[in-house]
N, C-alpha and C. Protein backbone atom coordinates (compact mmCIF):
# COMPACT_ATOMS: atom_id res chain seq x y z
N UNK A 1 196.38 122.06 20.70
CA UNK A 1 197.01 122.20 21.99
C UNK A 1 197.45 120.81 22.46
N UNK A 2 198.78 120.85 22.95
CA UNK A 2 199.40 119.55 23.20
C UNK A 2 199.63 119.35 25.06
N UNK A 3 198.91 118.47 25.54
CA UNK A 3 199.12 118.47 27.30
C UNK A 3 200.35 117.34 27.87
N UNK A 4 200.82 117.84 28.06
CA UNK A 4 201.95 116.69 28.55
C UNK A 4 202.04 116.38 30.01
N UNK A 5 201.81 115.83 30.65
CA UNK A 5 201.98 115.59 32.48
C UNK A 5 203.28 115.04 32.97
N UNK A 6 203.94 115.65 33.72
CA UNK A 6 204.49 114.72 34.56
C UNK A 6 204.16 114.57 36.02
N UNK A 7 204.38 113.20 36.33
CA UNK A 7 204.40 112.72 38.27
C UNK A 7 205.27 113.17 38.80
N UNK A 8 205.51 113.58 39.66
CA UNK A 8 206.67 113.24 41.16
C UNK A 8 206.27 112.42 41.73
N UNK A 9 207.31 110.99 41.23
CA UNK A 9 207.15 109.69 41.83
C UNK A 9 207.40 109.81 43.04
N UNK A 10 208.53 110.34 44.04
CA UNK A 10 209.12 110.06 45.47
C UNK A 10 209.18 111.42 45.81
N UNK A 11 208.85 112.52 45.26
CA UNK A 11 209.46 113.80 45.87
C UNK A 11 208.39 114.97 45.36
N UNK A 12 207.06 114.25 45.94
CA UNK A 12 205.96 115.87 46.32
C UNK A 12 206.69 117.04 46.83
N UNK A 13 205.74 118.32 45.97
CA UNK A 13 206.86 119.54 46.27
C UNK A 13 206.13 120.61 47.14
N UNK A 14 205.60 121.81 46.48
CA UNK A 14 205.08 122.82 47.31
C UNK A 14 204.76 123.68 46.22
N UNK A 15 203.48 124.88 45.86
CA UNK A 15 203.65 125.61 44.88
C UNK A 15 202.84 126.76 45.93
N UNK A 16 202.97 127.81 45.93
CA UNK A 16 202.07 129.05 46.42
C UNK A 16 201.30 129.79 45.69
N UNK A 17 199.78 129.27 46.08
CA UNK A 17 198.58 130.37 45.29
C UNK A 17 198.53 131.35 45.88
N UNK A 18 197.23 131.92 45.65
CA UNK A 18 196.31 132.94 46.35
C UNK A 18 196.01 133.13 47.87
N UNK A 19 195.83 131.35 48.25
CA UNK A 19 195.53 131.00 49.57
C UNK A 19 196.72 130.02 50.11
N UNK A 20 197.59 130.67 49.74
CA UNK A 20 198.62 129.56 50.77
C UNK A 20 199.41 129.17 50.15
N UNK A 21 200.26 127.96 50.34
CA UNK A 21 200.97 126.81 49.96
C UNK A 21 200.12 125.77 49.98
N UNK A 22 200.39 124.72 49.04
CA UNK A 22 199.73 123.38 48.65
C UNK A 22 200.91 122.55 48.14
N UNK A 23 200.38 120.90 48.28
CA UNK A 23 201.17 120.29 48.37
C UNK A 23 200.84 120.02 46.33
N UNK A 24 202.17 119.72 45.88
CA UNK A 24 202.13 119.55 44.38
C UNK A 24 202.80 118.38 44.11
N UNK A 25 201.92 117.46 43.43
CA UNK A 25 202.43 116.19 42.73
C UNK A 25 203.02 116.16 41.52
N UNK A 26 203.12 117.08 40.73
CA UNK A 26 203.48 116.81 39.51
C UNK A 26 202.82 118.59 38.32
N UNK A 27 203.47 118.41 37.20
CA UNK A 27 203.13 119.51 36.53
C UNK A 27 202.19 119.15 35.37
N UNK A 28 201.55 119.93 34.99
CA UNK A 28 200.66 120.06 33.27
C UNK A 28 201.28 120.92 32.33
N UNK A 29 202.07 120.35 31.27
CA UNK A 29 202.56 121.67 30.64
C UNK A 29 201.53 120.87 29.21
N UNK A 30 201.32 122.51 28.95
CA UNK A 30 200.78 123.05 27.75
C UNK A 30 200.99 123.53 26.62
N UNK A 31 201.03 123.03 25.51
CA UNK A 31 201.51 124.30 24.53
C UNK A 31 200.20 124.70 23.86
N UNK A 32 200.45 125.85 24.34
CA UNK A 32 199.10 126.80 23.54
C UNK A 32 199.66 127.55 22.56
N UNK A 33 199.38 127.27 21.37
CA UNK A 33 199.75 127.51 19.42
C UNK A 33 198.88 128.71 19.30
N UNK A 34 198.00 129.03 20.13
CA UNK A 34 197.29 130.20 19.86
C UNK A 34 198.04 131.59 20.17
N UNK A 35 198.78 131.40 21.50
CA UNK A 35 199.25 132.49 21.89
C UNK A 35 200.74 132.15 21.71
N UNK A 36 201.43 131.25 21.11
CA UNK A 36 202.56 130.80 21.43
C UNK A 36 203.41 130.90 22.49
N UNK A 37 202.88 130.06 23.74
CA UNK A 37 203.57 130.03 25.17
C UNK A 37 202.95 128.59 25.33
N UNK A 38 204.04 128.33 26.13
CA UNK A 38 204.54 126.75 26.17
C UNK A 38 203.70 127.54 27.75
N UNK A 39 202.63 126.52 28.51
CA UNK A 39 202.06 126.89 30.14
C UNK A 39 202.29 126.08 30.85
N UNK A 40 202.60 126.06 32.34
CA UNK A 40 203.02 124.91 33.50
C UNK A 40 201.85 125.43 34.14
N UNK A 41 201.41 123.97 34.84
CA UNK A 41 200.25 124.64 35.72
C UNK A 41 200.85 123.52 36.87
N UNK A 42 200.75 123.44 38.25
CA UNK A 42 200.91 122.29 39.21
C UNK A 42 199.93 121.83 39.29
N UNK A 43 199.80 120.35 39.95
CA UNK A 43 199.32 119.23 40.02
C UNK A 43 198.83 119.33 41.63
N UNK A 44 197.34 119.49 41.84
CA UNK A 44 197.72 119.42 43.59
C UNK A 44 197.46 117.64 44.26
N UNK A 45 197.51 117.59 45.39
CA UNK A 45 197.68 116.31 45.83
C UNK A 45 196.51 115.59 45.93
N UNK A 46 195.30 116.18 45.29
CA UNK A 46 194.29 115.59 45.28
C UNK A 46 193.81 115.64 43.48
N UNK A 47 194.92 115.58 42.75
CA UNK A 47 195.35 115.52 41.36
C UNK A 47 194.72 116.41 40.83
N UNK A 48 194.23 117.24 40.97
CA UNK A 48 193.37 118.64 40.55
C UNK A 48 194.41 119.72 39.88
N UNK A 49 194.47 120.48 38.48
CA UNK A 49 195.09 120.83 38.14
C UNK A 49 194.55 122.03 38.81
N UNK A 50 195.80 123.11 39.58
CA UNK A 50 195.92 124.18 40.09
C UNK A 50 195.37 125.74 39.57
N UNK A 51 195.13 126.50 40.18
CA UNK A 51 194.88 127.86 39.50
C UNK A 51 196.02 128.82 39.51
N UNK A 52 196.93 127.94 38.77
CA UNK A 52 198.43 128.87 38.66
C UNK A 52 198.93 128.62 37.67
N UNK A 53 199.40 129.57 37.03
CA UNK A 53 200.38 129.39 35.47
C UNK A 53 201.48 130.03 35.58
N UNK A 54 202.55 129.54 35.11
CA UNK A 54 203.68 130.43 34.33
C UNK A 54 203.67 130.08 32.57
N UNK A 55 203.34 131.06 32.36
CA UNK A 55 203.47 131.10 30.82
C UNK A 55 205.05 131.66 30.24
N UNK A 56 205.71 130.88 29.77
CA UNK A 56 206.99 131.00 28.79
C UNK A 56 206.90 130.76 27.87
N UNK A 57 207.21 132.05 26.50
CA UNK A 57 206.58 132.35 25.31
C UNK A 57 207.93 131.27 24.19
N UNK A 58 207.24 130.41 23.43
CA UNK A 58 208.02 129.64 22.74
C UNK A 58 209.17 129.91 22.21
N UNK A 59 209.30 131.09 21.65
CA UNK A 59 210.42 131.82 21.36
C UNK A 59 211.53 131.74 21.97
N UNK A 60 211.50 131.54 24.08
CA UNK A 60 212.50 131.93 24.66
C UNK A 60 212.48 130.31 25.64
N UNK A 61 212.32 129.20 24.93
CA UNK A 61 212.10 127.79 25.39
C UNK A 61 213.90 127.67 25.69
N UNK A 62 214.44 127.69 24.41
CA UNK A 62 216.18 127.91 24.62
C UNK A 62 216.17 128.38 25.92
N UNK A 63 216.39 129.85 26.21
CA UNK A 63 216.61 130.01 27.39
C UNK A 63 216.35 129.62 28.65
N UNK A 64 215.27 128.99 28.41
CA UNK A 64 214.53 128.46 29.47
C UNK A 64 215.42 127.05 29.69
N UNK A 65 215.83 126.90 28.99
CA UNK A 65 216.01 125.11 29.26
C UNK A 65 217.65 125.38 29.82
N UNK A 66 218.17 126.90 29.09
CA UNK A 66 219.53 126.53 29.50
C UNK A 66 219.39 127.04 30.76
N UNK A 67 218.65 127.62 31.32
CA UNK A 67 218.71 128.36 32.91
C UNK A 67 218.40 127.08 33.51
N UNK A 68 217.23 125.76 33.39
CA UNK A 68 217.24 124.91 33.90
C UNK A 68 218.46 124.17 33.90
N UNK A 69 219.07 124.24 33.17
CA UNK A 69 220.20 123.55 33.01
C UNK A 69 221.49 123.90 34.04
N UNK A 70 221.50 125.02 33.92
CA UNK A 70 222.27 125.56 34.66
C UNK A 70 221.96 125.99 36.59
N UNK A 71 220.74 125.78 36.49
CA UNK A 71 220.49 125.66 38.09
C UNK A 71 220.72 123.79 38.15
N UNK A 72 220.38 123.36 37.84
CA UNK A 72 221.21 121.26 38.15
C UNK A 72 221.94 120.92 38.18
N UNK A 73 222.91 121.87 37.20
CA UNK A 73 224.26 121.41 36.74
C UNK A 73 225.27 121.19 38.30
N UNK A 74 226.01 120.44 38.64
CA UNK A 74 226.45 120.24 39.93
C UNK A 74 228.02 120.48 39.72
């Protein structure tokens, strides 16, 4: 399993659990080879990795990147 982090240097965001909204510094993505899904978890502001996942199954990473792509694109 491979953990990759990124910061939000200037631009803390927002993610919604169970109990609310929390403030989010940054993401944990995961690739878990077991189940093959690439996992995002948020970062909360007291650097504690969150009790939230989106799991996107490796297979459909393409798509994923071109939908990111296409929500930035200006």
């Amino acid at each position: 399993m491979t953990i990759t982090e990124i910061r939000f240097k200037n631009n803390p965001t927002t993610f919604l659990g169970r109990n609310g909204a929390f403030k989010c510094i940054g993401i944990e993505i995961w690739n878990d080879d077991l189940f093959g899904e690439i996992n995002i978890y948020p970062i909360t502001s007291k650097g504690n990795t969150a009790r939230c996942r989106i799991a996107i199954p490796i297979g459909e990473m393409d798509n994923f990147i071109d939908a990111l792509k296409k929500v930035t694109d200006k």
